[in-house]
C-alpha atoms as a PDB file:
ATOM      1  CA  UNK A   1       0.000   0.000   0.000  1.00  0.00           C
ATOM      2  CA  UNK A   2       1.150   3.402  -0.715  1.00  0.00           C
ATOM      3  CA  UNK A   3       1.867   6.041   2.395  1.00  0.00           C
ATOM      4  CA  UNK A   4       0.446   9.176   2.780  1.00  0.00           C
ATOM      5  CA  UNK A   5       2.529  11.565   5.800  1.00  0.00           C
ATOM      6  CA  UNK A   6       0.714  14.383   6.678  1.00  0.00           C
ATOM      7  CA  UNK A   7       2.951  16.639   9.133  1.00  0.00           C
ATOM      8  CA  UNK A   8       1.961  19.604  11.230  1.00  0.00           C
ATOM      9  CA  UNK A   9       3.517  23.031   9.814  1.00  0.00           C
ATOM     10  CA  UNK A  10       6.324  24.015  12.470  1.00  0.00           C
ATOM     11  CA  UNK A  11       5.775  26.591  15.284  1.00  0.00           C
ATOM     12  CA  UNK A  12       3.812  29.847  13.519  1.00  0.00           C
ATOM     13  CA  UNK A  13       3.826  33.247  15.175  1.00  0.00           C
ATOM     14  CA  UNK A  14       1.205  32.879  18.437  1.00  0.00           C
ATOM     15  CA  UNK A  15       0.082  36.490  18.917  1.00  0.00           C
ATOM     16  CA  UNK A  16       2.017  38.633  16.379  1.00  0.00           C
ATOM     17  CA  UNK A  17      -0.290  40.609  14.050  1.00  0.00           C
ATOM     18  CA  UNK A  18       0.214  38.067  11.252  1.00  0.00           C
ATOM     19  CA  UNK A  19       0.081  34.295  12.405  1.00  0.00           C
ATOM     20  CA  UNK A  20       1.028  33.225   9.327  1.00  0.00           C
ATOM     21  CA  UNK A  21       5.136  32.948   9.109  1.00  0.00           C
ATOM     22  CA  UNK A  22       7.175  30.673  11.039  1.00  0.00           C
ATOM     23  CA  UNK A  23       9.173  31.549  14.437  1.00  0.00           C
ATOM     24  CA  UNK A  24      12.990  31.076  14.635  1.00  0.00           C
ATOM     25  CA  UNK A  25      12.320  28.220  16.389  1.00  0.00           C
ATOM     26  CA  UNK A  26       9.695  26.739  13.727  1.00  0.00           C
ATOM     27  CA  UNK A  27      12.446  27.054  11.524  1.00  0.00           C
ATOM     28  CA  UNK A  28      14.796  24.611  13.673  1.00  0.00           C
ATOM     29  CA  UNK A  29      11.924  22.353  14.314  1.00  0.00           C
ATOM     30  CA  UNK A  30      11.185  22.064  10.561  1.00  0.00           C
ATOM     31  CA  UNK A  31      14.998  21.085   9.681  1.00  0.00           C
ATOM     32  CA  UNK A  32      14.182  18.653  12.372  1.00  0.00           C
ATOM     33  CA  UNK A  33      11.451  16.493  11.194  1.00  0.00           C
ATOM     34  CA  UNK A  34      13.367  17.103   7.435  1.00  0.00           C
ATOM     35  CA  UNK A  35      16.461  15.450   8.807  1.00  0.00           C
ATOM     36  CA  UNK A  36      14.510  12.777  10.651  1.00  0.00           C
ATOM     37  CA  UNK A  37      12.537  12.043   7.975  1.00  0.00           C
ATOM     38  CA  UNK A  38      16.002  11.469   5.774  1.00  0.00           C
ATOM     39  CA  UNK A  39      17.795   9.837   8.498  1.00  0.00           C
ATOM     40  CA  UNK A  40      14.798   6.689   8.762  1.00  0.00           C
ATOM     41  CA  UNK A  41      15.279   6.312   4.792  1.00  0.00           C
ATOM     42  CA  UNK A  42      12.012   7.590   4.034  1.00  0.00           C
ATOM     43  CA  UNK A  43      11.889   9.690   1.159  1.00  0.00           C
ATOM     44  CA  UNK A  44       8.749  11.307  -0.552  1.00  0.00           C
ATOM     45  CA  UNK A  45       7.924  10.567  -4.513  1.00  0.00           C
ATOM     46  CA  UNK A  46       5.413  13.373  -4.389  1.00  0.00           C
ATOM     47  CA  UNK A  47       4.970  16.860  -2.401  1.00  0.00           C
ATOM     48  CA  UNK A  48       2.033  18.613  -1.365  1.00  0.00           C
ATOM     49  CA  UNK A  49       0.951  22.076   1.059  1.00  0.00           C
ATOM     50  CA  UNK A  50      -1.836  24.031   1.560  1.00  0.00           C
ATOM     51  CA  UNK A  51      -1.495  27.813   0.133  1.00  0.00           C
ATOM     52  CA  UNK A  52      -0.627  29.105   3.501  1.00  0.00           C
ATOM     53  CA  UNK A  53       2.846  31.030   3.904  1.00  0.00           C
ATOM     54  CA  UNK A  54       3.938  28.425   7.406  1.00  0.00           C
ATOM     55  CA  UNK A  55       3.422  25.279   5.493  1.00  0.00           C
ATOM     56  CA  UNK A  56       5.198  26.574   2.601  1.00  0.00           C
ATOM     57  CA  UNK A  57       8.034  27.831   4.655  1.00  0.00           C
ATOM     58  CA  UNK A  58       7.854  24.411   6.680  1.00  0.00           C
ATOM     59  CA  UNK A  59       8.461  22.754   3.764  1.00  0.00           C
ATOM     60  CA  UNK A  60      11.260  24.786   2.470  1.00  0.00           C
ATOM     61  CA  UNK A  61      12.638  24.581   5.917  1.00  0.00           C
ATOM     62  CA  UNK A  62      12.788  20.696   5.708  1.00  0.00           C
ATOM     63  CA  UNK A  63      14.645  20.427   3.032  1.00  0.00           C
ATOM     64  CA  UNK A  64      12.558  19.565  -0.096  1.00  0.00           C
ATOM     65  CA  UNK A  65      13.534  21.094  -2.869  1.00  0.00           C
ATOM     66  CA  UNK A  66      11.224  19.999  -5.039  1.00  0.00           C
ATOM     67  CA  UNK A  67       8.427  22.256  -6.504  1.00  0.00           C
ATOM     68  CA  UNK A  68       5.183  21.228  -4.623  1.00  0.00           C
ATOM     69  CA  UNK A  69       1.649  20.981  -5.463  1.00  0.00           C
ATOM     70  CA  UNK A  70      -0.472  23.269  -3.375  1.00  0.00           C
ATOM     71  CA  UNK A  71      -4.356  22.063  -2.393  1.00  0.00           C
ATOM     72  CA  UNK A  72      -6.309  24.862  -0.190  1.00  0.00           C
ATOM     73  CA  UNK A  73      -7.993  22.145   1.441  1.00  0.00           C
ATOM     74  CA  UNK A  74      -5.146  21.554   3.550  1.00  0.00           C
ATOM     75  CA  UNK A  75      -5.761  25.275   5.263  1.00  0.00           C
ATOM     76  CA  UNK A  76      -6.413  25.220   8.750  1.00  0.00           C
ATOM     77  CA  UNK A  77      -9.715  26.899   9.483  1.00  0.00           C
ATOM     78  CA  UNK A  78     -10.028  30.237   9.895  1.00  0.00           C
ATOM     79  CA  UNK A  79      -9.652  30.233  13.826  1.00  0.00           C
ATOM     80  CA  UNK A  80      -9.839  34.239  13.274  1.00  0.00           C
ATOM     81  CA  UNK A  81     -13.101  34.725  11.612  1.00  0.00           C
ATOM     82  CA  UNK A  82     -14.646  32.116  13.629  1.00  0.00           C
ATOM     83  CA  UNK A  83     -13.805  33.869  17.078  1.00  0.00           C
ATOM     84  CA  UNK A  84     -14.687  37.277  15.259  1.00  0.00           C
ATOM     85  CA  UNK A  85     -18.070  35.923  14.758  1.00  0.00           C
ATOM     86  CA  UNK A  86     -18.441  34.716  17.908  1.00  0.00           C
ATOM     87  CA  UNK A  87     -17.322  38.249  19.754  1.00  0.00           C
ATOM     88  CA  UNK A  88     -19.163  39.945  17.303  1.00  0.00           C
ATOM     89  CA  UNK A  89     -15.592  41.467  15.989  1.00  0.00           C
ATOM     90  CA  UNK A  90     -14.336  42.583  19.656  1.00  0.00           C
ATOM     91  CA  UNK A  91     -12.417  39.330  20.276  1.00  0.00           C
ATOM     92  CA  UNK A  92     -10.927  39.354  24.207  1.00  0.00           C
ATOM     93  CA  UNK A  93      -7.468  40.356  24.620  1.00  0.00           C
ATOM     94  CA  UNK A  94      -6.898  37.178  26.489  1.00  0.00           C
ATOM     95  CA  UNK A  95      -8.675  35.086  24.388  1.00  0.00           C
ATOM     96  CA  UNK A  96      -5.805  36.423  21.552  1.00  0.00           C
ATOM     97  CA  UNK A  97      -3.046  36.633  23.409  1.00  0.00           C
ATOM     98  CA  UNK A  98      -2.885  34.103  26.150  1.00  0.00           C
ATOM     99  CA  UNK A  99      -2.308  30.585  25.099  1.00  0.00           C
ATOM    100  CA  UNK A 100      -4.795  28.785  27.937  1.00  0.00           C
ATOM    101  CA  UNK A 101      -7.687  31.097  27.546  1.00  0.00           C
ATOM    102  CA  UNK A 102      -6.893  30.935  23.418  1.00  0.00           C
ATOM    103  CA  UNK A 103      -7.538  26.856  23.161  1.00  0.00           C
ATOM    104  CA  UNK A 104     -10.349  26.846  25.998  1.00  0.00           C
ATOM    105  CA  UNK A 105     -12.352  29.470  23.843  1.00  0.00           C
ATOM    106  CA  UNK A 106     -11.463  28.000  20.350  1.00  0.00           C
ATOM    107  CA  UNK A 107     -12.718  24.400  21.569  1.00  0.00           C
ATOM    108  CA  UNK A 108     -15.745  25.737  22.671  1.00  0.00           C
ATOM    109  CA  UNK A 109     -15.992  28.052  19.228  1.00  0.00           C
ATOM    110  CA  UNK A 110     -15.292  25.225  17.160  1.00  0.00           C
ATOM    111  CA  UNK A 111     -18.151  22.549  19.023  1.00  0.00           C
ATOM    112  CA  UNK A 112     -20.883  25.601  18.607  1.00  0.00           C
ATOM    113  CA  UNK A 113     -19.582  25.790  14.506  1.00  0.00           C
ATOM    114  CA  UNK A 114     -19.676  21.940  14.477  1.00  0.00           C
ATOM    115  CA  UNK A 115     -23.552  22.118  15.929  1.00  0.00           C
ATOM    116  CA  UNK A 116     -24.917  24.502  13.218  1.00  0.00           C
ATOM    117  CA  UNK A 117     -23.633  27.910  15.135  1.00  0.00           C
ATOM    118  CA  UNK A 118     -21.676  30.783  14.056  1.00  0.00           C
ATOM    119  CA  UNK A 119     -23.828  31.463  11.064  1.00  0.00           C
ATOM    120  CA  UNK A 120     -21.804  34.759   9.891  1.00  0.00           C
ATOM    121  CA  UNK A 121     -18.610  33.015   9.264  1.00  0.00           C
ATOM    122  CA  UNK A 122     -17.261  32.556   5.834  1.00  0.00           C
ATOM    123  CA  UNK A 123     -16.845  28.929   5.969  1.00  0.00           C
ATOM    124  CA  UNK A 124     -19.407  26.614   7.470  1.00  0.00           C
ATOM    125  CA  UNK A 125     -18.224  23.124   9.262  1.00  0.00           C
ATOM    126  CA  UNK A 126     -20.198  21.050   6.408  1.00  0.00           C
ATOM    127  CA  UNK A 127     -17.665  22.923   3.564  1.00  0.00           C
ATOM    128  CA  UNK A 128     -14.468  23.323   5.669  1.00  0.00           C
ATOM    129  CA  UNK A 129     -15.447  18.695   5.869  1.00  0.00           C
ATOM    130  CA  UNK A 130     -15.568  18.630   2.455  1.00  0.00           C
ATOM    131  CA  UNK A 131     -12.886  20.320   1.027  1.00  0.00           C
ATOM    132  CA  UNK A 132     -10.200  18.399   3.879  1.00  0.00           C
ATOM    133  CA  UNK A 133     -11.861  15.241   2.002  1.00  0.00           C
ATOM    134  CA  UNK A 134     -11.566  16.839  -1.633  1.00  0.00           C
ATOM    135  CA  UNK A 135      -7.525  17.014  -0.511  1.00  0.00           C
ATOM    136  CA  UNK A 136      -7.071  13.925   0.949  1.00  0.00           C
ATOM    137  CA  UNK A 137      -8.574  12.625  -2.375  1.00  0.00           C
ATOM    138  CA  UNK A 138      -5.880  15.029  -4.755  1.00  0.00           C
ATOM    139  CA  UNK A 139      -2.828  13.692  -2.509  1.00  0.00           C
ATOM    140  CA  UNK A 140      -3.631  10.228  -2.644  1.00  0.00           C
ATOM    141  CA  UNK A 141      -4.755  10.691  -6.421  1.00  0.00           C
ATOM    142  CA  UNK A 142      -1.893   8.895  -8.710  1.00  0.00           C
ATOM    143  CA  UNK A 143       0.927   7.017  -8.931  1.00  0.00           C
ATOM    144  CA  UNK A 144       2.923   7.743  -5.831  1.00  0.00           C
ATOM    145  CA  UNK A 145       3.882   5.943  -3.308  1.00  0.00           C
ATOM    146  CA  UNK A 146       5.190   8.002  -0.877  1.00  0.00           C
ATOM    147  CA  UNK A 147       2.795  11.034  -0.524  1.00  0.00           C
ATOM    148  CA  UNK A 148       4.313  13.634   1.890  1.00  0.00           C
ATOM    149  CA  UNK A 149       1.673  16.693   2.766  1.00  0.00           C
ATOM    150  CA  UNK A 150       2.328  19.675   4.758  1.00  0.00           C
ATOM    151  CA  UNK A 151      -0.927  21.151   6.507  1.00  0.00           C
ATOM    152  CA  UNK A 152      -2.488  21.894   9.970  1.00  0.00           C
ATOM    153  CA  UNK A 153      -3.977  20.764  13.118  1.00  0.00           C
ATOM    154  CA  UNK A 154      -7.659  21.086  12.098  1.00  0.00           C
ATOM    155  CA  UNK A 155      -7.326  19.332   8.770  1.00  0.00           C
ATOM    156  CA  UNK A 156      -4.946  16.762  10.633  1.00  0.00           C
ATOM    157  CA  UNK A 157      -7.668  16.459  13.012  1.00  0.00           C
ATOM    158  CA  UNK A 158     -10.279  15.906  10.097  1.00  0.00           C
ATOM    159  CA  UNK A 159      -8.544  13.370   8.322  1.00  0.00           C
ATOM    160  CA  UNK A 160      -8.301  11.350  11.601  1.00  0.00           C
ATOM    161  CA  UNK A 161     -11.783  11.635  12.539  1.00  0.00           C
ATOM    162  CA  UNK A 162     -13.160  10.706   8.890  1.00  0.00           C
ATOM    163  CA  UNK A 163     -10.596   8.256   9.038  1.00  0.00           C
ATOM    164  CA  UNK A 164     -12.345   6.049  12.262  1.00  0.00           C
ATOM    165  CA  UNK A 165     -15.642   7.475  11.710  1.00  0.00           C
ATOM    166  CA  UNK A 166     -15.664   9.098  14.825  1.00  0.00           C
ATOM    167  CA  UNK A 167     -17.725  12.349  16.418  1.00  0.00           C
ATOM    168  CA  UNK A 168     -17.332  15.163  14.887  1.00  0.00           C
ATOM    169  CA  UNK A 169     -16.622  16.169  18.467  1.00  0.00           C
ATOM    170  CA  UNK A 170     -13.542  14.415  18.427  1.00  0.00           C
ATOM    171  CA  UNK A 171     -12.237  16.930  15.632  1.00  0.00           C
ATOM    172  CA  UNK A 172     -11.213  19.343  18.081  1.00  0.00           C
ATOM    173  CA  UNK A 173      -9.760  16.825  20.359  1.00  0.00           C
ATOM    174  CA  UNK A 174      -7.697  15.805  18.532  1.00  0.00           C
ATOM    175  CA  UNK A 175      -6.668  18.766  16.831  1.00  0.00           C
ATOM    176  CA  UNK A 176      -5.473  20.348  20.131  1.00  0.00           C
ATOM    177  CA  UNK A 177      -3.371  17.463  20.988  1.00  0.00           C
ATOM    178  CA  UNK A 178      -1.469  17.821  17.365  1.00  0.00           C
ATOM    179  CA  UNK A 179       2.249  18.704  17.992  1.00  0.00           C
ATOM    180  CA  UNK A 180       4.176  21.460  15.420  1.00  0.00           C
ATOM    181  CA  UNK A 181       5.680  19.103  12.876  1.00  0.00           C
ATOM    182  CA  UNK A 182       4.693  15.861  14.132  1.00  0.00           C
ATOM    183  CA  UNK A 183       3.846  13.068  12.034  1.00  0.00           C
ATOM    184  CA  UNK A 184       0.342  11.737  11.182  1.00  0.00           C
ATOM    185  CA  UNK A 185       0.724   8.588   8.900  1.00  0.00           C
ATOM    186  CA  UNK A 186      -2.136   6.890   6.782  1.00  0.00           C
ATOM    187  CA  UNK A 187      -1.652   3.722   4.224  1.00  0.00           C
ATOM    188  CA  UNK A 188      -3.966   4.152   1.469  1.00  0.00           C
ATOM    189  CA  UNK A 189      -4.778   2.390  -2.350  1.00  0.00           C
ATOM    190  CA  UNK A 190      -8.036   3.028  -4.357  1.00  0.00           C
ATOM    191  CA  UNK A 191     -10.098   0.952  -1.996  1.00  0.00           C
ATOM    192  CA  UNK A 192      -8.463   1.500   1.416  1.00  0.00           C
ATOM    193  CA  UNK A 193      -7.378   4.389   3.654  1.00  0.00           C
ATOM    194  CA  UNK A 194      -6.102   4.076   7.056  1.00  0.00           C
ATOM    195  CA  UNK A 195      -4.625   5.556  10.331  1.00  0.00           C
ATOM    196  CA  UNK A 196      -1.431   3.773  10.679  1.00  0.00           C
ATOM    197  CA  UNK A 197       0.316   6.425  13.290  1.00  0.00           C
ATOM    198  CA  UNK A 198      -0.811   9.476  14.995  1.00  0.00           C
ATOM    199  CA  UNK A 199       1.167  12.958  16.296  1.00  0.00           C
ATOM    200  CA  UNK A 200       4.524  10.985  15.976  1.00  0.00           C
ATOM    201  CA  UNK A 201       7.401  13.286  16.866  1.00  0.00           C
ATOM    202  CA  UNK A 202      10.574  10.947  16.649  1.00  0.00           C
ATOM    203  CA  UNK A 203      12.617  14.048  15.880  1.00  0.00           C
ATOM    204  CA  UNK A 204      12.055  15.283  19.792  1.00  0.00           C
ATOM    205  CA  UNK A 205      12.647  11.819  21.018  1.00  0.00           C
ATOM    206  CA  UNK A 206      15.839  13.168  23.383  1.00  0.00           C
ATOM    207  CA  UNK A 207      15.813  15.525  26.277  1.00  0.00           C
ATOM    208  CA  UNK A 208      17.554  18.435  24.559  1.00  0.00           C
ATOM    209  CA  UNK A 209      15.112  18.231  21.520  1.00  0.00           C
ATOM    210  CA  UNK A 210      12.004  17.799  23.868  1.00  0.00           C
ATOM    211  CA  UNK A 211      12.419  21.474  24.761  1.00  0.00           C
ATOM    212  CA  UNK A 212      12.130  22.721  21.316  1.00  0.00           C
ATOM    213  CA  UNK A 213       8.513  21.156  20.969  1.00  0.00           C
ATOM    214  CA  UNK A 214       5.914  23.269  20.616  1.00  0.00           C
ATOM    215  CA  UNK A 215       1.915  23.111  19.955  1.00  0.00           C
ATOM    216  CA  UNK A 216       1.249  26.719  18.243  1.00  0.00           C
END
């Protein structure tokens, strides 16, 4: 069966005006998982990111040279509109600037989306479903065999819930347990797809590298 590794862009910019650019450190823990990835033999026949400017740079950061494909699919959510509808555009400075008040509020943001709420927002949960699927279908779509795919922790967290036909409650569960630059691994052929290993971060296996993991 043919692989298909979807990692976790690398640390992004928690609370800067733009989110969307990797830290100094994202940059290390990118090399990281690149090196890793090298190191275990396992080489990728095909590459694939979202549009967004950390996945691209995580890429790039890893060590792939290669041009990729790009699917938007692979976008996370956008955790900024959602919260913007749901504090009718005067978002808490807590809720965007401190990291435990940041995930209690989006899981509880994201379960009222999932259950019909947030009706403003630009993308609903039934179309943010279906275009994770429609990308899971383009990177597993041909010949390859090794499939690597850069995204994020909500489309991560889709996959896996489709994947065991689990709540859409679990989503979000597992979503906020997904590591920067971990490893989410799925074996897959025109009939099959399955969760073969979840949130795998062999690259921060020793103490030193433990302190350079991150989970936004």
């Amino acid at each position: 069966m043919a692989e298909l590794l979807v990692i976790r862009h690398a640390q992004a910019s928690f609370g800067a005006d733009n989110y969307d650019r990797l830290s100094e450190l994202g940059h290390r823990q990118a090399e990281m998982a690149g090196e890793a990835l090298r190191a275990s033999g396992w080489v990728p026949d095909r590459l694939v990111t979202g549009t967004l400017v950390r996945q691209r740079e995580t890429l790039s950061s890893m060590g792939f040279d290669n041009p990729p494909e790009q699917h938007a699919g692979f976008n996370e959510y956008d955790f900024h509109d959602l919260l913007s509808v749901r504090f009718n555009g005067d978002v808490p400075d807590p809720v965007r600037h401190d990291r435990k008040t940041h995930f209690r509020t989006l899981r509880e943001t994201i379960l009222d989306w999932q259950a019909g709420g947030l009706s403003g927002a630009r993308e609903s949960w039934k179309d943010f479903s279906e275009r994770v699927e429609s990308a899971r279908q383009f990177a597993t779509d041909g010949p390859a065999r090794r499939v690597l795919v850069i995204s994020s922790g909500g489309p991560i967290g889709a996959l896996v819930k489709s994947c065991l036909d689990a709540p859409d409650a679990q989503m979000i569960a597992l979503n906020l347990q997904v590591k920067n630059t971990s490893w989410t691994r799925f074996f897959f052929n025109s009939g099959t797809f399955l969760l073969h290993e979840f949130n795998a971060t062999p690259h921060f296996a020793t103490p030193e590298q433990a302190k350079l993991l991150t989970f936004s």
